[in-house]
Structures are given as structure tokens and as C-alpha cells.
Protein backbone atom coordinates (compact mmCIF):
# COMPACT_ATOMS: atom_id res chain seq x y z
CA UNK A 1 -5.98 5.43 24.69
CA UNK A 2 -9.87 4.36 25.19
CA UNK A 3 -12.57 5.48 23.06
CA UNK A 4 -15.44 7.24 25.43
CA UNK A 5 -17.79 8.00 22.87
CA UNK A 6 -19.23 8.32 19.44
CA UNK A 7 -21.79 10.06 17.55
CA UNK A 8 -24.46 7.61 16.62
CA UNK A 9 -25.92 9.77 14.10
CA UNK A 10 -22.97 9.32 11.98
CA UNK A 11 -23.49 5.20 12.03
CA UNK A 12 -19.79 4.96 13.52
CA UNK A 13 -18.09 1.60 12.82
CA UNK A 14 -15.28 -0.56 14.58
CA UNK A 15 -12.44 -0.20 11.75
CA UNK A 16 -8.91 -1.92 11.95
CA UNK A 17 -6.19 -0.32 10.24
CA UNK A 18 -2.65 -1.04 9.32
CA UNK A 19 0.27 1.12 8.48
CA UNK A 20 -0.72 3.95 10.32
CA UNK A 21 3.00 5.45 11.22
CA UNK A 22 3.29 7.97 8.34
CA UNK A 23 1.56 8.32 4.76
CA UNK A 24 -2.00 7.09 3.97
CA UNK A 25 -2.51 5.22 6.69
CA UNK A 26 -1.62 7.83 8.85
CA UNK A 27 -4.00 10.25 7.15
CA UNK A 28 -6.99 7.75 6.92
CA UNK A 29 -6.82 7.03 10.71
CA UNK A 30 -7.39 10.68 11.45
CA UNK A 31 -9.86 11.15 9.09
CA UNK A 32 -11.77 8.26 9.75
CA UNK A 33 -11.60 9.23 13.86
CA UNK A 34 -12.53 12.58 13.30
CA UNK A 35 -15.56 11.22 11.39
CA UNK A 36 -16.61 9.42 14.44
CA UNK A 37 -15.85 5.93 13.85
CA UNK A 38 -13.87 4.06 16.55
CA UNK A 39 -10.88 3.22 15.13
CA UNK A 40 -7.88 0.72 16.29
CA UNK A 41 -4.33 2.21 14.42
CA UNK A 42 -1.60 -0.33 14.09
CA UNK A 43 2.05 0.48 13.57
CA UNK A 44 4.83 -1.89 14.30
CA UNK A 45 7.04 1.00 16.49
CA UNK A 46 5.07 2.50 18.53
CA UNK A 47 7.47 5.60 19.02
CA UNK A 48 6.48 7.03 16.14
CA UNK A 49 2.63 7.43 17.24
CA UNK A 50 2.61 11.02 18.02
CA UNK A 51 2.58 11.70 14.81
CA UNK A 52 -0.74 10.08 14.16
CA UNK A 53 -1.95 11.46 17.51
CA UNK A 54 -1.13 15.11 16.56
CA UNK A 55 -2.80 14.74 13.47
CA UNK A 56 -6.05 13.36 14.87
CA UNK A 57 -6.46 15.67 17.66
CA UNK A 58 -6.73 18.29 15.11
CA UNK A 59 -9.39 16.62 13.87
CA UNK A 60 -11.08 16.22 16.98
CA UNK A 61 -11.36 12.15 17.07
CA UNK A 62 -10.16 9.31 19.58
CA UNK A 63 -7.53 6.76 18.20
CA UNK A 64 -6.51 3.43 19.72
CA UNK A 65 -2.82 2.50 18.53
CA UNK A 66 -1.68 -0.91 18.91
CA UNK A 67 1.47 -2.31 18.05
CA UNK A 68 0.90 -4.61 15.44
CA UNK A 69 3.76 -6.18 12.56
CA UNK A 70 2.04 -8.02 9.61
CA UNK A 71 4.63 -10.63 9.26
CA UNK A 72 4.16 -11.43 13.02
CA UNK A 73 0.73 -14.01 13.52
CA UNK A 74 1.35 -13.86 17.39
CA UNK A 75 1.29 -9.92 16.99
CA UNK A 76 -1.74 -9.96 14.40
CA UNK A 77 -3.45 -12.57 16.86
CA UNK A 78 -3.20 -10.11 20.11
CA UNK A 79 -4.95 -7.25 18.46
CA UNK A 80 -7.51 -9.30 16.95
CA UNK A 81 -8.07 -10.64 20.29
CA UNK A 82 -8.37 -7.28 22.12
CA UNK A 83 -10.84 -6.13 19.95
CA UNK A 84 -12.63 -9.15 20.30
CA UNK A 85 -12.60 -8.60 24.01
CA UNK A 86 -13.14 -5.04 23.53
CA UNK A 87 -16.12 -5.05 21.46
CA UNK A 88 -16.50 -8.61 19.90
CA UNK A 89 -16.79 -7.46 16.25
CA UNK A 90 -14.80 -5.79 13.53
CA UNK A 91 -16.93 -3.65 10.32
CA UNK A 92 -14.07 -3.26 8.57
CA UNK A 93 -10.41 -3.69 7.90
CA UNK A 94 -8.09 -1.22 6.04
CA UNK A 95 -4.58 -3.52 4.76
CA UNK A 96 -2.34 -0.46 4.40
CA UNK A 97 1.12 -1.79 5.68
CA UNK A 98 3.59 -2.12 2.94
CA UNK A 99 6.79 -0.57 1.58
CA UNK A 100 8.73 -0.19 -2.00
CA UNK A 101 11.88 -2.28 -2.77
CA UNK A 102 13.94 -0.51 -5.21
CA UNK A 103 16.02 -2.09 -7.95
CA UNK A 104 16.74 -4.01 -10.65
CA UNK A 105 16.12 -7.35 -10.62
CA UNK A 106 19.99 -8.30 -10.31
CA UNK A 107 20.87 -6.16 -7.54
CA UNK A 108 18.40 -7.25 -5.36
CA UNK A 109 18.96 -10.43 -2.99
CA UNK A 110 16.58 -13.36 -2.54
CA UNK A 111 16.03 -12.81 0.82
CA UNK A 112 15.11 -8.91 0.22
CA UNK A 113 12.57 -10.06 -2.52
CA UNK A 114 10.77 -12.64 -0.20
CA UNK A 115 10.65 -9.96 2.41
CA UNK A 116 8.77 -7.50 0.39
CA UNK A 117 6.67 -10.64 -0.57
CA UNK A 118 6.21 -10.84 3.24
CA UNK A 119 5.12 -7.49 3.72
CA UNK A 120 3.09 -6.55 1.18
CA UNK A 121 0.98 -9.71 0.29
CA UNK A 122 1.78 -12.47 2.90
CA UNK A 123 0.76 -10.00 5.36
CA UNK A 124 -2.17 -8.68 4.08
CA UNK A 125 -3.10 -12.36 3.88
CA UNK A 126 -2.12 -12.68 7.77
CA UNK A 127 -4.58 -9.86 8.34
CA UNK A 128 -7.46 -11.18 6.72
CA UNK A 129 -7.34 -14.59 8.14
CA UNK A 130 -7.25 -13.27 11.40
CA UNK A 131 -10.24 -10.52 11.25
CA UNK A 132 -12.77 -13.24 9.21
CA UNK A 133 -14.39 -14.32 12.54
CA UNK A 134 -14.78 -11.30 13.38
CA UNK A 135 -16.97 -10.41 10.27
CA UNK A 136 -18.96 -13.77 9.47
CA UNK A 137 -20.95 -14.15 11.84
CA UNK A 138 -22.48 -10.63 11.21
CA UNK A 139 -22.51 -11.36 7.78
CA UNK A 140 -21.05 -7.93 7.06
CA UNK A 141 -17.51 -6.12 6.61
CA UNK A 142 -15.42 -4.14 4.44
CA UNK A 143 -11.57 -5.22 3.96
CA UNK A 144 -10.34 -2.70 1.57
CA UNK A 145 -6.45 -3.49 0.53
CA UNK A 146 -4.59 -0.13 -0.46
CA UNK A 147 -3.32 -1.36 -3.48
CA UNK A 148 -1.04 0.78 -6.16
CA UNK A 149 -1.49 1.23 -9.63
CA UNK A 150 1.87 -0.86 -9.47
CA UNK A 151 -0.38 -3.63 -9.45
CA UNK A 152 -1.76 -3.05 -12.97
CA UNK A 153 1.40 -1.67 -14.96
CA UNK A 154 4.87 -1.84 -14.36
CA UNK A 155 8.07 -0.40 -13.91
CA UNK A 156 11.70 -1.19 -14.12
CA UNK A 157 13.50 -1.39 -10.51
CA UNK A 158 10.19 -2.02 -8.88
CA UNK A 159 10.19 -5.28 -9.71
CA UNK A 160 10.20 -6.46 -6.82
CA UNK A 161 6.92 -3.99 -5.54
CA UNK A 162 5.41 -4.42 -8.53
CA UNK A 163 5.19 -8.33 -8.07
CA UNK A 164 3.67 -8.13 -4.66
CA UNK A 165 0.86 -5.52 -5.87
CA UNK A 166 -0.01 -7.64 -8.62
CA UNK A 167 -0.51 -11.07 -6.77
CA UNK A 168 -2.31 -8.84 -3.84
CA UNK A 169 -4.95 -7.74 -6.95
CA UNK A 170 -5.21 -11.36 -8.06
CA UNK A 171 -5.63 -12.83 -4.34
CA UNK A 172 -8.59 -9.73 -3.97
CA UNK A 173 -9.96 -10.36 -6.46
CA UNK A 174 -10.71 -14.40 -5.71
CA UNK A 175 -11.54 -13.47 -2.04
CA UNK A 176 -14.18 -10.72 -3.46
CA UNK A 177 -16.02 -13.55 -4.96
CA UNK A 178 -15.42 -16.09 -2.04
CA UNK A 179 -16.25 -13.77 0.65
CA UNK A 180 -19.16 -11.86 -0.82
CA UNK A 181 -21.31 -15.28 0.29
CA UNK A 182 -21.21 -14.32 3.62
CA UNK A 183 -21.65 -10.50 2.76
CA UNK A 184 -18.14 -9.13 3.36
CA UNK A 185 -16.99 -6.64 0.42
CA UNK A 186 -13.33 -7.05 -0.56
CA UNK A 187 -11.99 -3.95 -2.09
CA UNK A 188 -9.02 -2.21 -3.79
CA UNK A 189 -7.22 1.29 -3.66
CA UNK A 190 -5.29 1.89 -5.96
CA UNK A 191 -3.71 5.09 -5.94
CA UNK A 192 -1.29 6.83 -8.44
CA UNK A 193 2.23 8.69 -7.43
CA UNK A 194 1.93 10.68 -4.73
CA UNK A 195 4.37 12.72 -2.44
CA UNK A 196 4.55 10.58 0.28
CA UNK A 197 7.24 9.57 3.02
CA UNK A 198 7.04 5.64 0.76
CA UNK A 199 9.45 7.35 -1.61
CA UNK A 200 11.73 9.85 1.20
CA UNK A 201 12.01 8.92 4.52
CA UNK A 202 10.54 5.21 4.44
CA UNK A 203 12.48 4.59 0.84
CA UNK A 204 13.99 0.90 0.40
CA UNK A 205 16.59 0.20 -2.07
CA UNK A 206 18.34 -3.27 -2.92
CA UNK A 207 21.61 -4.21 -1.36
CA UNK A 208 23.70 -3.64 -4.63
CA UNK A 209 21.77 -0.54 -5.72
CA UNK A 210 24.54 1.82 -4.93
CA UNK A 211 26.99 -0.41 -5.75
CA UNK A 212 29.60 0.97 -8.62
CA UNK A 213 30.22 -2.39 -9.22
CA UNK A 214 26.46 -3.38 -11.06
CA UNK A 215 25.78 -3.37 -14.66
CA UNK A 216 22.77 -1.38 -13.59
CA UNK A 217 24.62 1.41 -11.55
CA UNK A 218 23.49 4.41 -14.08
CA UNK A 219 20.57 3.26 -15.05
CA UNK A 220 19.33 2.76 -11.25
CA UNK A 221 20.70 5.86 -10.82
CA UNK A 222 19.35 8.04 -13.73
CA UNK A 223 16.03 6.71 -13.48
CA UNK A 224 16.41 7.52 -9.67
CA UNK A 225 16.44 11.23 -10.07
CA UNK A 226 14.30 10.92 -12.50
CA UNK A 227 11.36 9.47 -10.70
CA UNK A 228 11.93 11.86 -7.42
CA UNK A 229 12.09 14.94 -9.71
CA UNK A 230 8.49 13.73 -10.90
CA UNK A 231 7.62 13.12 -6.90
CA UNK A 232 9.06 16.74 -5.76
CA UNK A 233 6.80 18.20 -8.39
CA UNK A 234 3.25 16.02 -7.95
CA UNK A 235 1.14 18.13 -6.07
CA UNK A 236 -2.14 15.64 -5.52
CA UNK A 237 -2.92 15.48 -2.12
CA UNK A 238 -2.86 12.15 -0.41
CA UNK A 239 -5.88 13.24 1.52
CA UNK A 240 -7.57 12.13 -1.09
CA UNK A 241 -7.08 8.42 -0.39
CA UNK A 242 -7.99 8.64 2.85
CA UNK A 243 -11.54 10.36 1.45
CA UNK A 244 -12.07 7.40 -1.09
CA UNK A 245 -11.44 4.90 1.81
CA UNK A 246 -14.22 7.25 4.02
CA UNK A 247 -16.79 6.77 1.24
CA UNK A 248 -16.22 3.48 0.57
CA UNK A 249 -17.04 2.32 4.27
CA UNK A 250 -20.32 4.26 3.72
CA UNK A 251 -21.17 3.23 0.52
CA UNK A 252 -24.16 0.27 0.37
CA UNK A 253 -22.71 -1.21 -3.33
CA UNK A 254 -19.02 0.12 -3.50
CA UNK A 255 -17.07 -1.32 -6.66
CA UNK A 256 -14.62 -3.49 -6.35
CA UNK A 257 -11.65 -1.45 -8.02
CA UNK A 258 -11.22 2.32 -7.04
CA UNK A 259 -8.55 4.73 -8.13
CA UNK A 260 -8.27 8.26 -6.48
CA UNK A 261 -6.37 9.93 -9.34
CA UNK A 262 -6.79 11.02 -12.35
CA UNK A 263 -3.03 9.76 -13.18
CA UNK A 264 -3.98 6.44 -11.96
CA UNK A 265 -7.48 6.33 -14.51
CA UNK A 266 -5.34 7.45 -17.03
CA UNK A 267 -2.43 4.92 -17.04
CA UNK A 268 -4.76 2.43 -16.60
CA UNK A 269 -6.76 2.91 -19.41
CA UNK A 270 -3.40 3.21 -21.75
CA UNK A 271 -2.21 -0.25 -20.08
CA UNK A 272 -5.89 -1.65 -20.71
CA UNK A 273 -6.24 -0.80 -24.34
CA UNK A 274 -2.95 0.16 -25.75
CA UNK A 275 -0.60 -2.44 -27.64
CA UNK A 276 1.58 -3.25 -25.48
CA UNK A 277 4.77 -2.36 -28.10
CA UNK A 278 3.10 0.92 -28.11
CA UNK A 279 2.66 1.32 -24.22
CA UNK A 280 6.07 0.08 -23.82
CA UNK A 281 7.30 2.95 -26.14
CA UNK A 282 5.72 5.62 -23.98
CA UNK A 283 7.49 4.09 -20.51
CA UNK A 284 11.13 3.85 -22.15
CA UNK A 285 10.40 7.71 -23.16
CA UNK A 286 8.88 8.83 -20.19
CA UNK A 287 11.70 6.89 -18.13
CA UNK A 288 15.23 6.56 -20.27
CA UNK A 289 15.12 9.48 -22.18
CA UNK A 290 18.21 10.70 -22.33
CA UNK A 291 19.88 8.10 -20.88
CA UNK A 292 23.36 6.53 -22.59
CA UNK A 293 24.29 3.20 -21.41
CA UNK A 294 27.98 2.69 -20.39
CA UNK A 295 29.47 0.99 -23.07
CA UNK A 296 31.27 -2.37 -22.12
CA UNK A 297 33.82 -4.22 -24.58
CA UNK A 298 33.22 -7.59 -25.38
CA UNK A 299 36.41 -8.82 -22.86
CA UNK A 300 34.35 -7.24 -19.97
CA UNK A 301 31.63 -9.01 -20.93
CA UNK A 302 33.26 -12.32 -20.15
CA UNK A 303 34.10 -13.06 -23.95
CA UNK A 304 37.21 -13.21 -25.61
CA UNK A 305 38.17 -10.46 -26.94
């Protein structure tokens, strides 16, 4: 689709998104193309764009959606070329692509872990290295990486996630310093739980999750229905991401770390100032209440007995 028009009272940008299928991405496209801005949506399957266009016609923007795949520098390198070519700039960048990998650490394979690693840091790295050019010269830009608050406390069986939030915080938070000399803003989202297609339709587990066979079957499990009987009930509303990422590509001194949720502030401050015997304490209740541990005798266990 081409972009005819925008409202220069509202001081539209040129923003780049990722992950715009489903979710926050989805809902921050919209929003930001109703607001006026002209805005390039990336997915990597393209059939599942009417969605996006459905949702920003209601809102009464114009969307361009490119097929784009984070873990794919030819495909980064084509859209970051058209927009080049298009309009020769980029004001900001919004690194939403990403998924979940459920499991414990043993029923998950190598090549799973690295992919997640792919996905959720690699590519936001991919991303950045390819919009730069488009930003230095101006001596301006936002990149704001969606984050989690899986980044700054963990979880058991999210391992996996959990690792590539935390090195994408680290790796903003050197490139905040390193590209605020040419007067690009790095930022962070980090939002709380949130009923979102991440844990239903777009859910990942490990190869041996369901398998009988793991030490970890009923624990995976149990803490499975535990953590979507919390998600059925949360009633935030992810619009609210996509309203923090809005005011954040208006605002003239944003700060660097932004949560949307009160959950989010909350667990952050326990994490922050809590010992961390204490802290631990409240996630084994919160998570494995209740739970009893199949009990395995000492021959099982690869012992004599």
C-alpha cells in the first residue's frame, strides 16, 4: 500500500516496526498510523496482514507492510533499502519481533535455545545495524526495543526467553550510551503479563516438554496451567504498550527504561530491593504451591539400589 498523505500538524515521523502480525506490534502499528505517522509494518508471512489492516482502517491510518524476518540480513537489507529509496531517512525504529521458548532447561535442545537467541537478540541487533545510516546523518532517532520484564527477573521454564531479554537490556543499555553521541535515543519497553496471542496461538514449547519421559513432565506441566490460569484472568489491556511507545516518539527527554504496568513497577521494585532468599520465597509460592514432585527411588536415579 502507499502512503498519500499526512497531517503535518501532528509532526508525523517515518517509523519502522517489527513484529507486526498479531500482539503489540500489531496494536502499535495501528495506533501509531492512525496518529498520522507514516509507518512501514514488517511481518515475516505476509498472509497474516489483514489482520493489521483491519485494525488500522478502523483507526483511519495508512500502513505499508513489508515482509521482513529478523534472522534474514538479505530480508532486513531490502526494507532498509526501500525506505531509503522511498524517503531516504528513518525517525525511528520499534524492535518488536520475538517469541517465548517454553521449558526447562533439560528439555530444551541446543539448537531451539540458539534460535530464540536468534530471534530475540541477534535480530534486534540485525535491525539496528541496518537502520543506523539511516539515523546518523540526521543526528536524530528513536530505536525503542520492546523488552519484557523477563529481562529483569526470572522464571523457571523461560529460561531460555529469559536469557535473550536479559542480554537485549545489557546490549541497550551500552548502545544508549554509544549512540546518544550522535543524538539517537535507545530505549526499553518493558511490559508485564499480558493476554496476548505470545502465550495462545504464537506459544513455543521445547521439544521434550510434553514428553512423559522428562524428570520435569509435572512440573512443566503444573506450572503450565498455572501461568495460563493467571493469563485467562489478567485483564490489562495491551493497548497500553502501544500508548507508551506513542509518547515516547513524542517525548523531547524520554527515559531510558519504561514499564506500562503497574505489575511490571511492582516486581521490579521487589527484584531491586528484596533479598534475593526472600524474593525467591515469594516465586516458589506464587509458582509451586501445591505442587508434589514425583517421587523417584534411588535405582531410577541411576544408583544402586
Amino acid at each position: 500500500m502507499t502512503y498519500d498523505s499526512m497531517n503535518q500538524s501532528l509532526n508525523p515521523k517515518i517509523i519502522l516496526l517489527t513484529g507486526t502480525s498479531s500482539g503489540f506490534g500489531l496494536l502499535t502499528a495501528a495506533r501509531l498510523a492512525g496518529a498520522g505517522h507514516r509507518v512501514f509494518a514488517t511481518m515475516r508471512d505476509l498472509h497474516k496482514k489483514e489482520a493489521l489492516f483491519e485494525e488500522v482502517k478502523k483507526r483511519g491510518g495508512k500502513v505499508s507492510v513489508l515482509a521482513l524476518d529478523v534472522t534474514d540480513k538479505n530480508s532486513i537489507q531490502s526494507v532498509v533499502d526501500f525506505i531509503s529509496d522511498q524517503v531516504g531517512y528513518l525517525d525511528a525504529l520499534v524492535n518488536n519481533a520475538g517469541y517465548g521458548l517454553g521449558g526447562f532447561f533439560e528439555d530444551l535442545t541446543e539448537k531451539e535455545i540458539r534460535q530464540q537467541m536468534e530471534t530475540n537478540f541477534f535480530g534486534v541487533q540485525n535491525m539496528i545495524r541496518a537502520v543506523i545510516p539511516l539515523m546518523r546523518p540526521r543526528h536524530q532517532g528513536k530505536i525503542i526495543n520492546i523488552s519484557s520484564l523477563a529481562g529483569i527477573q526470572a522464571t523457571p521454564a523461560l529460561g531460555a526467553y529469559n536469557a535473550s531479554k536479559w542480554a537485549l537490556e545489557g546490549f541497550s543499555e551500552s548502545l544508549h550510551y554509544e549512540l546518544k553521541l550522535f543524538g539517537i535515543d535507545v530505549l526499553l519497553v518493558e511490559p508485564g503479563t499480558y493476554r496476548t496471542p505470545i502465550f495462545y496461538d504464537n506459544a513455543r514449547y521445547g521439544k521434550n516438554f510434553s514428553n512423559p519421559e522428562s524428570p520435569y513432565f509435572a512440573a512443566s506441566h503444573f506450572l503450565l496451567k498455572k501461568i495460563m490460569a493467571y493469563v485467562d484472568r489478567c485483564t490489562k489491556d495491551p493497548e497500553n504498550v502501544a500508548a507508551l511507545v506513542e509518547r515516547l516518539m513524542a517525548a523531547k527527554n524520554p527515559p531510558f527504561r519504561n514499564m506500562p504496568d503497574q505489575e511490571g513497577r511492582m516486581l521490579y521494585s521487589l527484584r531491586k530491593f528484596l533479598p534475593f532468599r526472600m524474593y525467591r520465597w515469594i516465586i516458589r509460592k506464587a509458582l509451586f504451591d501445591g505442587f508434589k514432585p514425583a517421587c523417584h527411588s534411588v535405582q531410577s536415579a541411576g544408583r544402586p539400589a
